[in-house]
Protein backbone atom coordinates (compact mmCIF):
# COMPACT_ATOMS: atom_id res chain seq x y z
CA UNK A 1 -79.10 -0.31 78.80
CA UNK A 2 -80.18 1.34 82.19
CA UNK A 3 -83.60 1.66 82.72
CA UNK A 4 -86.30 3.72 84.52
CA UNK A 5 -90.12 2.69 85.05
CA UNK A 6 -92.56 5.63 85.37
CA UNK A 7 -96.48 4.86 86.04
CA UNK A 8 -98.86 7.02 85.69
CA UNK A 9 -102.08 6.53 87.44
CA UNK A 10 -105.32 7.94 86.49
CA UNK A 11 -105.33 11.65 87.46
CA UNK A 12 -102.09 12.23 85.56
CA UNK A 13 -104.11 11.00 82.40
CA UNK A 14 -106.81 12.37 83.09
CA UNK A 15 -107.31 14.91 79.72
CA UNK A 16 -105.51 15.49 76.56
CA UNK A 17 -103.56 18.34 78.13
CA UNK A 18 -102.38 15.73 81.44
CA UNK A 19 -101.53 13.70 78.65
CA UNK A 20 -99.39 16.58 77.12
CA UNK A 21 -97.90 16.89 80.18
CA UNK A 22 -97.04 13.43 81.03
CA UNK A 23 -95.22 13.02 77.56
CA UNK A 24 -93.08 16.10 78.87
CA UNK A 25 -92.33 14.22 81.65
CA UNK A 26 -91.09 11.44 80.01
CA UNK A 27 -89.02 13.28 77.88
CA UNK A 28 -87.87 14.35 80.74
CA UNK A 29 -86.82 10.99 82.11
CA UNK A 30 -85.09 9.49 79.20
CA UNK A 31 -82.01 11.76 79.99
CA UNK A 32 -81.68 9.73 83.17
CA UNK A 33 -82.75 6.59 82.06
CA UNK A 34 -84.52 4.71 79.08
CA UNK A 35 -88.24 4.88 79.89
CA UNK A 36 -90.55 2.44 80.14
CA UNK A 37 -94.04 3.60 81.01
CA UNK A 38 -97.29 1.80 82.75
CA UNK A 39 -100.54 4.19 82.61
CA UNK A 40 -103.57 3.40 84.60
CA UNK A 41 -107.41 4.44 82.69
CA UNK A 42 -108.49 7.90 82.50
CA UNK A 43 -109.37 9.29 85.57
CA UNK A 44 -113.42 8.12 85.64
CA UNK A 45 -113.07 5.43 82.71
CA UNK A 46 -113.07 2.91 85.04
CA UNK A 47 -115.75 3.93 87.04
CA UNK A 48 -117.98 4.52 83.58
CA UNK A 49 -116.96 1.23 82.61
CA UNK A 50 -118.24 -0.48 85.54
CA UNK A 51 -121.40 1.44 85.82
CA UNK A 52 -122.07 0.11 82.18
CA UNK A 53 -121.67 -3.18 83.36
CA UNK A 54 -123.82 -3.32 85.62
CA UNK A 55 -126.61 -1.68 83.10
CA UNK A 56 -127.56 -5.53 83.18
CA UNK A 57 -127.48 -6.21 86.89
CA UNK A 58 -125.77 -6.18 90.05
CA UNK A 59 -123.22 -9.24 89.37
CA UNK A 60 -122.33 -8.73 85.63
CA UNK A 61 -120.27 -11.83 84.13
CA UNK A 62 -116.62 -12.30 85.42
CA UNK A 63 -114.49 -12.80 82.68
CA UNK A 64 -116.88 -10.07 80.27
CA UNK A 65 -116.41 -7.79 83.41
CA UNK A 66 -112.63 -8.00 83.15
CA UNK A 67 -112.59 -7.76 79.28
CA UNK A 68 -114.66 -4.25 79.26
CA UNK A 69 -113.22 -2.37 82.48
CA UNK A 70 -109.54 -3.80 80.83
CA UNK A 71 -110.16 -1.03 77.63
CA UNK A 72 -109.61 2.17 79.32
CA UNK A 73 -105.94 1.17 79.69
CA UNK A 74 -105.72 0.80 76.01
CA UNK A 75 -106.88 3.95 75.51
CA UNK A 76 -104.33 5.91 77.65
CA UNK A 77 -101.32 4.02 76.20
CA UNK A 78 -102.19 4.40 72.94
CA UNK A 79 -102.94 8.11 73.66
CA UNK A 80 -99.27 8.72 75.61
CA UNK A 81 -97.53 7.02 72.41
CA UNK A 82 -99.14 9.41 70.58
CA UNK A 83 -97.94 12.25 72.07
CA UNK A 84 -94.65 10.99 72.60
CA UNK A 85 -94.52 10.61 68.85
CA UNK A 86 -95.45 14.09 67.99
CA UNK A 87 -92.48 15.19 70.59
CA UNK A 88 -90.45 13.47 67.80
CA UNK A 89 -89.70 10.40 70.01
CA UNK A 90 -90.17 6.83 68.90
CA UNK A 91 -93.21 5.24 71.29
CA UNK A 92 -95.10 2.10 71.14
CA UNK A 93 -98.15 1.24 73.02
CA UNK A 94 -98.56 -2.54 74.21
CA UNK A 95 -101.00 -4.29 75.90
CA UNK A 96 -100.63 -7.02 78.67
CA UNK A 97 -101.65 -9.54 75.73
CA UNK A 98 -99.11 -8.45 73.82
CA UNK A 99 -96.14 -8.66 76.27
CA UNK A 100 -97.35 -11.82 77.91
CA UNK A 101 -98.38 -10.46 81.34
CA UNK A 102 -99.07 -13.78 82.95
CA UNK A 103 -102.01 -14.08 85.68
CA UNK A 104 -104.04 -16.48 87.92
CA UNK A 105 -107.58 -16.87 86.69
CA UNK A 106 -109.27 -14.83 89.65
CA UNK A 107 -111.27 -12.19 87.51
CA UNK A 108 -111.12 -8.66 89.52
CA UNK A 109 -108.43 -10.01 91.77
CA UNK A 110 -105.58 -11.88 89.22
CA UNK A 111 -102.07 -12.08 90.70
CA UNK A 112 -99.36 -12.06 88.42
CA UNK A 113 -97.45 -15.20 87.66
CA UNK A 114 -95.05 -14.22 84.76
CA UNK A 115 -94.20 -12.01 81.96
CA UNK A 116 -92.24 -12.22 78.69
CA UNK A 117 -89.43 -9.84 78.97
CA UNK A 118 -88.21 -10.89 75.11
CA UNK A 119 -91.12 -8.19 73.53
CA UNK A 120 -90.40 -5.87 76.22
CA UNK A 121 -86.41 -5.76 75.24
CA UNK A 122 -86.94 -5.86 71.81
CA UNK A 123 -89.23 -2.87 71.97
CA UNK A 124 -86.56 -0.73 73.89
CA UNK A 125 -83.76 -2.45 71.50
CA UNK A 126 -85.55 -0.99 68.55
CA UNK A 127 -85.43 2.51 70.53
CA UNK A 128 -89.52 2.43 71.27
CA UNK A 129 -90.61 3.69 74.43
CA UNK A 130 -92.75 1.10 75.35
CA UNK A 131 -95.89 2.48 76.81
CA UNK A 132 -97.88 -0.82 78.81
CA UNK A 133 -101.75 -1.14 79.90
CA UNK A 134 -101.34 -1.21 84.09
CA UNK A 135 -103.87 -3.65 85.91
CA UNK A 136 -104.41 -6.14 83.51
CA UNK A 137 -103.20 -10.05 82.78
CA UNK A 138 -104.05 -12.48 80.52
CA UNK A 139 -104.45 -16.48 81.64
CA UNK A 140 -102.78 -19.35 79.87
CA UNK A 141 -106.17 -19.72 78.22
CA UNK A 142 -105.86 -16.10 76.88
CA UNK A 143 -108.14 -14.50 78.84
CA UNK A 144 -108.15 -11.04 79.73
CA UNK A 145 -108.02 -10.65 83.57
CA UNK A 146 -107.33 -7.37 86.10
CA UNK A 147 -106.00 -7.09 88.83
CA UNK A 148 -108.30 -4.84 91.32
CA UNK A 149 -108.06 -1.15 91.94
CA UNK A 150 -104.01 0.39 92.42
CA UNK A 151 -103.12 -2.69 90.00
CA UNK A 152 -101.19 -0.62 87.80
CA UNK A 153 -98.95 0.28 90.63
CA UNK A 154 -97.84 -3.51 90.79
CA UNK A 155 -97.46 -4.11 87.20
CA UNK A 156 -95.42 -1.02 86.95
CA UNK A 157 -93.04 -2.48 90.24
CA UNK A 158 -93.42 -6.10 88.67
CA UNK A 159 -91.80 -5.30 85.66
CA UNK A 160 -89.35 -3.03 87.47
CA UNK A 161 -88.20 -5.85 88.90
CA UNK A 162 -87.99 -8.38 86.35
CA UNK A 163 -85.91 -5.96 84.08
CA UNK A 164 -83.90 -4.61 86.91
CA UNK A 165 -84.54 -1.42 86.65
CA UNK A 166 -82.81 1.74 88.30
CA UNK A 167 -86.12 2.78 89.78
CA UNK A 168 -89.75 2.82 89.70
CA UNK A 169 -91.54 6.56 89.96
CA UNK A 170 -94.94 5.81 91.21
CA UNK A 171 -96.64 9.82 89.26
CA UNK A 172 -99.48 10.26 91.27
CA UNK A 173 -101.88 13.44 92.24
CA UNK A 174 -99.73 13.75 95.51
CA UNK A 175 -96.65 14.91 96.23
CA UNK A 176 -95.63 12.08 97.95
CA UNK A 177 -96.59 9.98 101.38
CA UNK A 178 -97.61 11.91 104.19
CA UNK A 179 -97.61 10.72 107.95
CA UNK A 180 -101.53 10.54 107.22
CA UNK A 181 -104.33 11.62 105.30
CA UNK A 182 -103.97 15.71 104.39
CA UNK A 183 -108.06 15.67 103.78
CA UNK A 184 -108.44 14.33 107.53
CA UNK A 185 -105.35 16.03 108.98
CA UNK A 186 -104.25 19.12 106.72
CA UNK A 187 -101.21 19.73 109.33
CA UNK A 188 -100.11 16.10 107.86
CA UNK A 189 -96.01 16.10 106.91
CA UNK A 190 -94.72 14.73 103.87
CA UNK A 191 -91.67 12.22 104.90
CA UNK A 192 -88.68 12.07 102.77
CA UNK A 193 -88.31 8.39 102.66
CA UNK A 194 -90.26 5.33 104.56
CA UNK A 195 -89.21 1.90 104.99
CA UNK A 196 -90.48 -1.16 102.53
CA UNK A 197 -91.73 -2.33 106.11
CA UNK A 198 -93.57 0.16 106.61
CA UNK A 199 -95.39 1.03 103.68
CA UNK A 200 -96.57 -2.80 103.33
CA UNK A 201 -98.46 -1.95 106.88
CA UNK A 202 -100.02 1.41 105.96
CA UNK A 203 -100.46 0.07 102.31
CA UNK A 204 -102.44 -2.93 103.87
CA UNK A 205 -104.02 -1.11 106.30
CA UNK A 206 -106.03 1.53 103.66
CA UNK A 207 -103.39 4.31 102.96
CA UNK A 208 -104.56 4.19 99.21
CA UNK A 209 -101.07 5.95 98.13
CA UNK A 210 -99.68 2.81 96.08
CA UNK A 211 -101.20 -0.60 96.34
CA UNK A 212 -99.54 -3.17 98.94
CA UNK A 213 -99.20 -5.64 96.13
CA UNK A 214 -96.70 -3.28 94.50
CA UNK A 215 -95.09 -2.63 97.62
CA UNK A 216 -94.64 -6.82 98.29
CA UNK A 217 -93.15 -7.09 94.89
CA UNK A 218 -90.84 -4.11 95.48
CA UNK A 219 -89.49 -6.00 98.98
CA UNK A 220 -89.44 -9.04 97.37
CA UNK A 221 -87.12 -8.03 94.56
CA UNK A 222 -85.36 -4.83 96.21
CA UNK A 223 -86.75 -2.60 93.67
CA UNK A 224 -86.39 0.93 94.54
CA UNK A 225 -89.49 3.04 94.47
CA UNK A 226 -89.78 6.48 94.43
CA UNK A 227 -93.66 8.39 94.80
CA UNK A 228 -93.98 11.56 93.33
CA UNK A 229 -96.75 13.96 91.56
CA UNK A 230 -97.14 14.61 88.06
CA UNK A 231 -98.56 18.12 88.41
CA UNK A 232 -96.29 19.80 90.37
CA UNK A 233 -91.83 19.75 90.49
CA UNK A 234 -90.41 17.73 93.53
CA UNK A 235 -88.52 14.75 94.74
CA UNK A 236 -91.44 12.77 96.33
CA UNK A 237 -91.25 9.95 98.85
CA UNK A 238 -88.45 6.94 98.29
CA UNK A 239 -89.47 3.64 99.48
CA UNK A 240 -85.98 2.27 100.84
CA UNK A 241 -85.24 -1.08 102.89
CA UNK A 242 -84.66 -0.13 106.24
CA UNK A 243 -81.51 1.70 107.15
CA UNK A 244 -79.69 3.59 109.68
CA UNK A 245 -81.75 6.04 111.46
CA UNK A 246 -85.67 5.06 110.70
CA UNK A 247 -85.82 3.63 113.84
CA UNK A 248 -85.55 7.50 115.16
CA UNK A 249 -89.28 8.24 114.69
CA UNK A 250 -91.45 6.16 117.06
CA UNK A 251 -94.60 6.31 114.77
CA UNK A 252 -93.90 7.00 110.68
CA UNK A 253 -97.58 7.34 110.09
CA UNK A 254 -101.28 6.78 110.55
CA UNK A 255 -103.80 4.64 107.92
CA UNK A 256 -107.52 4.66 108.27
CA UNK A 257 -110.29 2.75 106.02
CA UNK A 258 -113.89 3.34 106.72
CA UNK A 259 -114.69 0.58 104.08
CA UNK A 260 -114.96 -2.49 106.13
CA UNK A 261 -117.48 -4.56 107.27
CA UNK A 262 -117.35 -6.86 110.64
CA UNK A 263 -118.45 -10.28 110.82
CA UNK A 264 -118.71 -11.81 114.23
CA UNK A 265 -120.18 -15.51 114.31
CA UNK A 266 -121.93 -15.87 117.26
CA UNK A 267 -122.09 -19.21 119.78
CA UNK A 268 -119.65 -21.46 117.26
CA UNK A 269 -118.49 -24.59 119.16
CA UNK A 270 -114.98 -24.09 120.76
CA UNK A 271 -113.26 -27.10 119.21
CA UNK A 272 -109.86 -27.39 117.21
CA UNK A 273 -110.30 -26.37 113.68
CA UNK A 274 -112.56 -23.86 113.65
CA UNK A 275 -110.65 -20.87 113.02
CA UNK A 276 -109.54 -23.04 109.45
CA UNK A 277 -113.10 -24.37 109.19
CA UNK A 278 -113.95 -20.53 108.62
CA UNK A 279 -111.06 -19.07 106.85
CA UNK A 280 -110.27 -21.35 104.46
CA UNK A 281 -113.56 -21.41 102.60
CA UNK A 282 -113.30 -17.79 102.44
CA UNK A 283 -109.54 -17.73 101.68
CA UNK A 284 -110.25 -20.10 98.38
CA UNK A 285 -112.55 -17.28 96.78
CA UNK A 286 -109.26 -15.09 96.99
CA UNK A 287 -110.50 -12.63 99.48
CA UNK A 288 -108.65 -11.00 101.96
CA UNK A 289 -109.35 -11.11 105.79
CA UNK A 290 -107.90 -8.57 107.85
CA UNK A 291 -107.93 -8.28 111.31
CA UNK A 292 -109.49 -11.52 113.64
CA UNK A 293 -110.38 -12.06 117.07
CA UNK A 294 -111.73 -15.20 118.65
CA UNK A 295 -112.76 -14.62 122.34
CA UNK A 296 -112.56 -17.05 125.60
CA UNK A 297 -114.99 -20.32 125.62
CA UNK A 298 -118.17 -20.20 127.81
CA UNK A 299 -119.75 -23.63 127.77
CA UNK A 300 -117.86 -24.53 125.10
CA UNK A 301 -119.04 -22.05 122.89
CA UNK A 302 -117.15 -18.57 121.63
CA UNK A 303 -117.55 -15.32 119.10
CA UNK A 304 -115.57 -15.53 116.10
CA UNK A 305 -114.82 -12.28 114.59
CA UNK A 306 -113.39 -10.92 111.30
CA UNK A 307 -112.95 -7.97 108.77
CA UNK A 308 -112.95 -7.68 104.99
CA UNK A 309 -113.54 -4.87 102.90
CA UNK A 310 -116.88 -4.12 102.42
CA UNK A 311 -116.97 -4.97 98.53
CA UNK A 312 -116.52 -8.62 99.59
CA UNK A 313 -119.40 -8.79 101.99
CA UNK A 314 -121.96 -10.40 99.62
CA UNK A 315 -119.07 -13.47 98.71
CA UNK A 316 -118.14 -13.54 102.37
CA UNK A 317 -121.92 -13.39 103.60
CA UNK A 318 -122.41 -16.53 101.26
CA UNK A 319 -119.77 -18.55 101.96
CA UNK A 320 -120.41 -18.65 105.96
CA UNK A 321 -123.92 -19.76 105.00
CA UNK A 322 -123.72 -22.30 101.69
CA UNK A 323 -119.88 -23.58 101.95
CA UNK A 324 -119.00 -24.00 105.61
CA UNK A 325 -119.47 -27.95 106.31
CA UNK A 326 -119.56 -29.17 110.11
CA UNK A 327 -119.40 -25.78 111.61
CA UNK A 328 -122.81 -24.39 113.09
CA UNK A 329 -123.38 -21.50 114.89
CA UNK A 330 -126.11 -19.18 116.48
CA UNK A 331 -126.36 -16.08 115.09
CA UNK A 332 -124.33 -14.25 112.28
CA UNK A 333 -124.20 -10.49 112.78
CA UNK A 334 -122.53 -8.37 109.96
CA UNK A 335 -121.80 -4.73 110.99
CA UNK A 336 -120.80 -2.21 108.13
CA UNK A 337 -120.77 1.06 110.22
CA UNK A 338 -117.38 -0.01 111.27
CA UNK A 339 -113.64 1.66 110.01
CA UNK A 340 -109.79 1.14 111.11
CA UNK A 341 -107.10 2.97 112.35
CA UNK A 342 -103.21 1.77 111.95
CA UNK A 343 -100.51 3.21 114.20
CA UNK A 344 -97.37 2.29 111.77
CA UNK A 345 -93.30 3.04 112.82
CA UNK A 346 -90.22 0.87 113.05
CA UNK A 347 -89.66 2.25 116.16
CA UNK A 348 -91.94 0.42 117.47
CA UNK A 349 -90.08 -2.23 118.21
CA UNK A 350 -87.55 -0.34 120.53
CA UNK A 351 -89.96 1.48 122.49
CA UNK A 352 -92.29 0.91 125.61
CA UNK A 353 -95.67 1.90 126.15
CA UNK A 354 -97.01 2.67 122.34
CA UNK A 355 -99.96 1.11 122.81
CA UNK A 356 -100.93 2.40 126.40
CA UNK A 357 -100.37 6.39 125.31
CA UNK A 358 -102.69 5.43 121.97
CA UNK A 359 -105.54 3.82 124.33
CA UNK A 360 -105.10 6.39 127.16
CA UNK A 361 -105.45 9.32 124.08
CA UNK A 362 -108.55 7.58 122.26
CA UNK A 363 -110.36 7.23 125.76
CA UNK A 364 -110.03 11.27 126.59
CA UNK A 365 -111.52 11.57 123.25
CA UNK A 366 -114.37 9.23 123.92
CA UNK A 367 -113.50 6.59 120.86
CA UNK A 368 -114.48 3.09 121.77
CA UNK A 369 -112.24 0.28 120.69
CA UNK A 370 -114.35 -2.64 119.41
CA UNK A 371 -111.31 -4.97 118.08
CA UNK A 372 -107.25 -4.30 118.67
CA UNK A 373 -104.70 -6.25 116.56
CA UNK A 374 -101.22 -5.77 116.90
CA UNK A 375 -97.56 -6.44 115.40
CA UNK A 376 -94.03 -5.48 115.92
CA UNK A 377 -94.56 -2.26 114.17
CA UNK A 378 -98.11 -1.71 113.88
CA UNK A 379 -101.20 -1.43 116.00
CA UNK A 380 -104.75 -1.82 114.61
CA UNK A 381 -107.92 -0.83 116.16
CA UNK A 382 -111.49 -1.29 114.72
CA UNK A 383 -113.98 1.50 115.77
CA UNK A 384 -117.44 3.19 114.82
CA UNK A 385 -117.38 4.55 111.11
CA UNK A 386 -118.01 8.08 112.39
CA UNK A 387 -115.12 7.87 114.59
CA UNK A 388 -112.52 7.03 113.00
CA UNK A 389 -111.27 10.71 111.31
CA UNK A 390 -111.26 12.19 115.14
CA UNK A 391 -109.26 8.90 116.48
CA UNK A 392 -106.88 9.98 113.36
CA UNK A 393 -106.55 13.63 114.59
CA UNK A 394 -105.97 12.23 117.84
CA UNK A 395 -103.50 9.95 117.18
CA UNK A 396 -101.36 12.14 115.05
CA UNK A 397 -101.46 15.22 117.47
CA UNK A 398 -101.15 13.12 120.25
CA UNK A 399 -97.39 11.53 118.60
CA UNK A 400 -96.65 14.88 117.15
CA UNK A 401 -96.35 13.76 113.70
CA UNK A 402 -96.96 17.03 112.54
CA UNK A 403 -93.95 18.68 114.14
């Protein structure tokens, strides 16, 4: 039986009537495809379930964590089923538990390892529509785990893949992906179709559209993804391995974060290892370090710089000072008044002088460049916070993206 996977995230479940609305939607679908759906919480649930958390302090209990925030999944799927069954069609609500979502043990940041595809076919077999809890895992000790904010995206691509499914529709509260930000750049254009390529860049590099995880697992397994909006008619955004033509547009599309922090490790001795001696410490408490620059020795001594998103900087901040053994150095300074832009486009790679036109159009503007990092199809600069939405006007007039 063909199938289609349809996620909604939290907007699109956001009240009884989005609910409505959704279960119209997947009516919908099913003359396609047979649906399976992955909701995300309530639009706020999450939020009010963390905030209740932390009713007992800053750094509530891991595992405890991940069992409350977990529940506001449960809700929506049970709710969706529900209104699927007063549509007259046959629904069933299941949680990662009970289709044996498999996940690494990191609380707040699990990664899935496997799933149990047996319930999932029976379900549809028996002519349920099964509706699945997004974000969440259990470990092979049964505990409930999540998997950090956009994690229903990936469990909605994950088990796209692993039942081969004709598509995955990403429902969002947008249309689709834009070459950047409408709030920053309301002149923005909504593209048609992007590459896999280049939605892992602008995925990784803070375009909060669908979350790169989903969009590694979609590459990985050639799933074809489609983003698209719940509240209004329209054919969205496909996500497509690369094909004839995308090399046409120089630049596909701008990302920006302004939730980073920089930490630059001053006067560290200039010996092999180091860059490891750092990383890997950090690495092991499964957070993510973006971009990295290590300048030229002077008397044997150099900076080491990195990024992370500002959520990790208390882990980060104690690692360099409690689990770091053999490395000294003479001065930590952490800098959170920092943010990123990403030039991202395939066509990178065939044309000259990217860069120079990006630095030559941030400099008339007056936008200092504190770090660059580059690859074949994406440059990376780190700037002042309260830069970073004029570098992004800048950028995207100054590459016409809007035209």
């Amino acid at each position: 039986m063909e199938t289609i996977v349809l996620k909604f995230g939290g907007t699109s479940v956001g009240s009884t009537d989005r609910i409505s609305a959704v279960a119209d939607l997947i009516q919908a679908a099913s003359k396609e495809a047979f649906p399976v759906v992955v909701v995300s919480a309530m639009s706020g649930e999450t939020n009010r379930l963390i905030d209740l958390a932390r009713s007992f302090g800053s750094e509530p209990n891991k595992r405890e964590f991940d069992a409350l925030v977990s529940t506001g999944e449960k809700v929506s799927a049970s709710l969706v089923a529900i209104a699927l069954n007063h549509l007259g069609l046959k629904a069933k609500s299941l949680s990662a538990a009970q289709f044996g979502m498999k996940t690494t043990s990191h609380f707040s940041r699990a990664k899935i390892l496997d799933m149990n595809n047996d319930i999932l076919f029976q379900t549809i077999e028996e002519g349920y529509i099964p509706i699945i809890t997004g974000f969440q895992g259990i470990t092979a000790d049964g505990d409930t785990t999540t998997m950090g904010r956009g994690g229903s995206d990936t469990t909605a691509v994950a088990i796209a893949a692993s039942i081969k499914a004709k598509r995955c529709d990403i429902y969002t509260d947008v249309d689709g992906i834009y070459t950047t930000d409408p709030r920053i750049v309301p002149e923005a254009k909504k593209l048609d179709s992007i590459s896999m390529e280049e939605m892992l860049e602008l995925s990784g590099q803070g375009a909060k559209v669908i979350q790169i995880r989903a969009v590694e697992f979609a590459n990985k397994y050639n799933v074809l993804v489609r983003v698209l909006s719940s509240f209004e008619p329209g054919s969205g955004t496909l996500i497509l391995q690369e094909e004839e033509g995308m090399e046409d547009a120089v630049i596909t599309g701008i990302a920006s974060q302004t939730d980073q922090t920089k930490f630059t490790l001053h006067g560290v001795a200039d010996t092999p290892g180091i860059a490891s001696g750092i990383l890997s410490p950090i690495s092991d408490e499964g957070i993510e370090v973006d971009v990295i620059v290590q300048n030229i020795s002077v008397s044997n001594k150099t900076d080491f710089t990195f990024t992370v998103a500002t959520s990790d900087r208390p882990q980060v901040e104690a690692v360099l000072k409690e689990k770091m053994k053999g490395i000294s150095y003479d001065e930590l300074i952490i800098d959170e008044a920092i943010g990123k832009v990403s030039l991202v486009g395939v066509g990178m790679r065939s044309h000259a002088g990217i860069a120079s036109s990006a630095f030559n159009a941030l400099a008339d503007a007056e936008i200092n460049i504190q770090m660059i990092s580059t690859s074949e199809i994406k440059i990376t600069i780190v700037i002042a916070e309260d830069q970073v939405e004029n570098a992004v006007r800048t950028l995207h007039k100054t590459f016409n993206l809007g035209d």
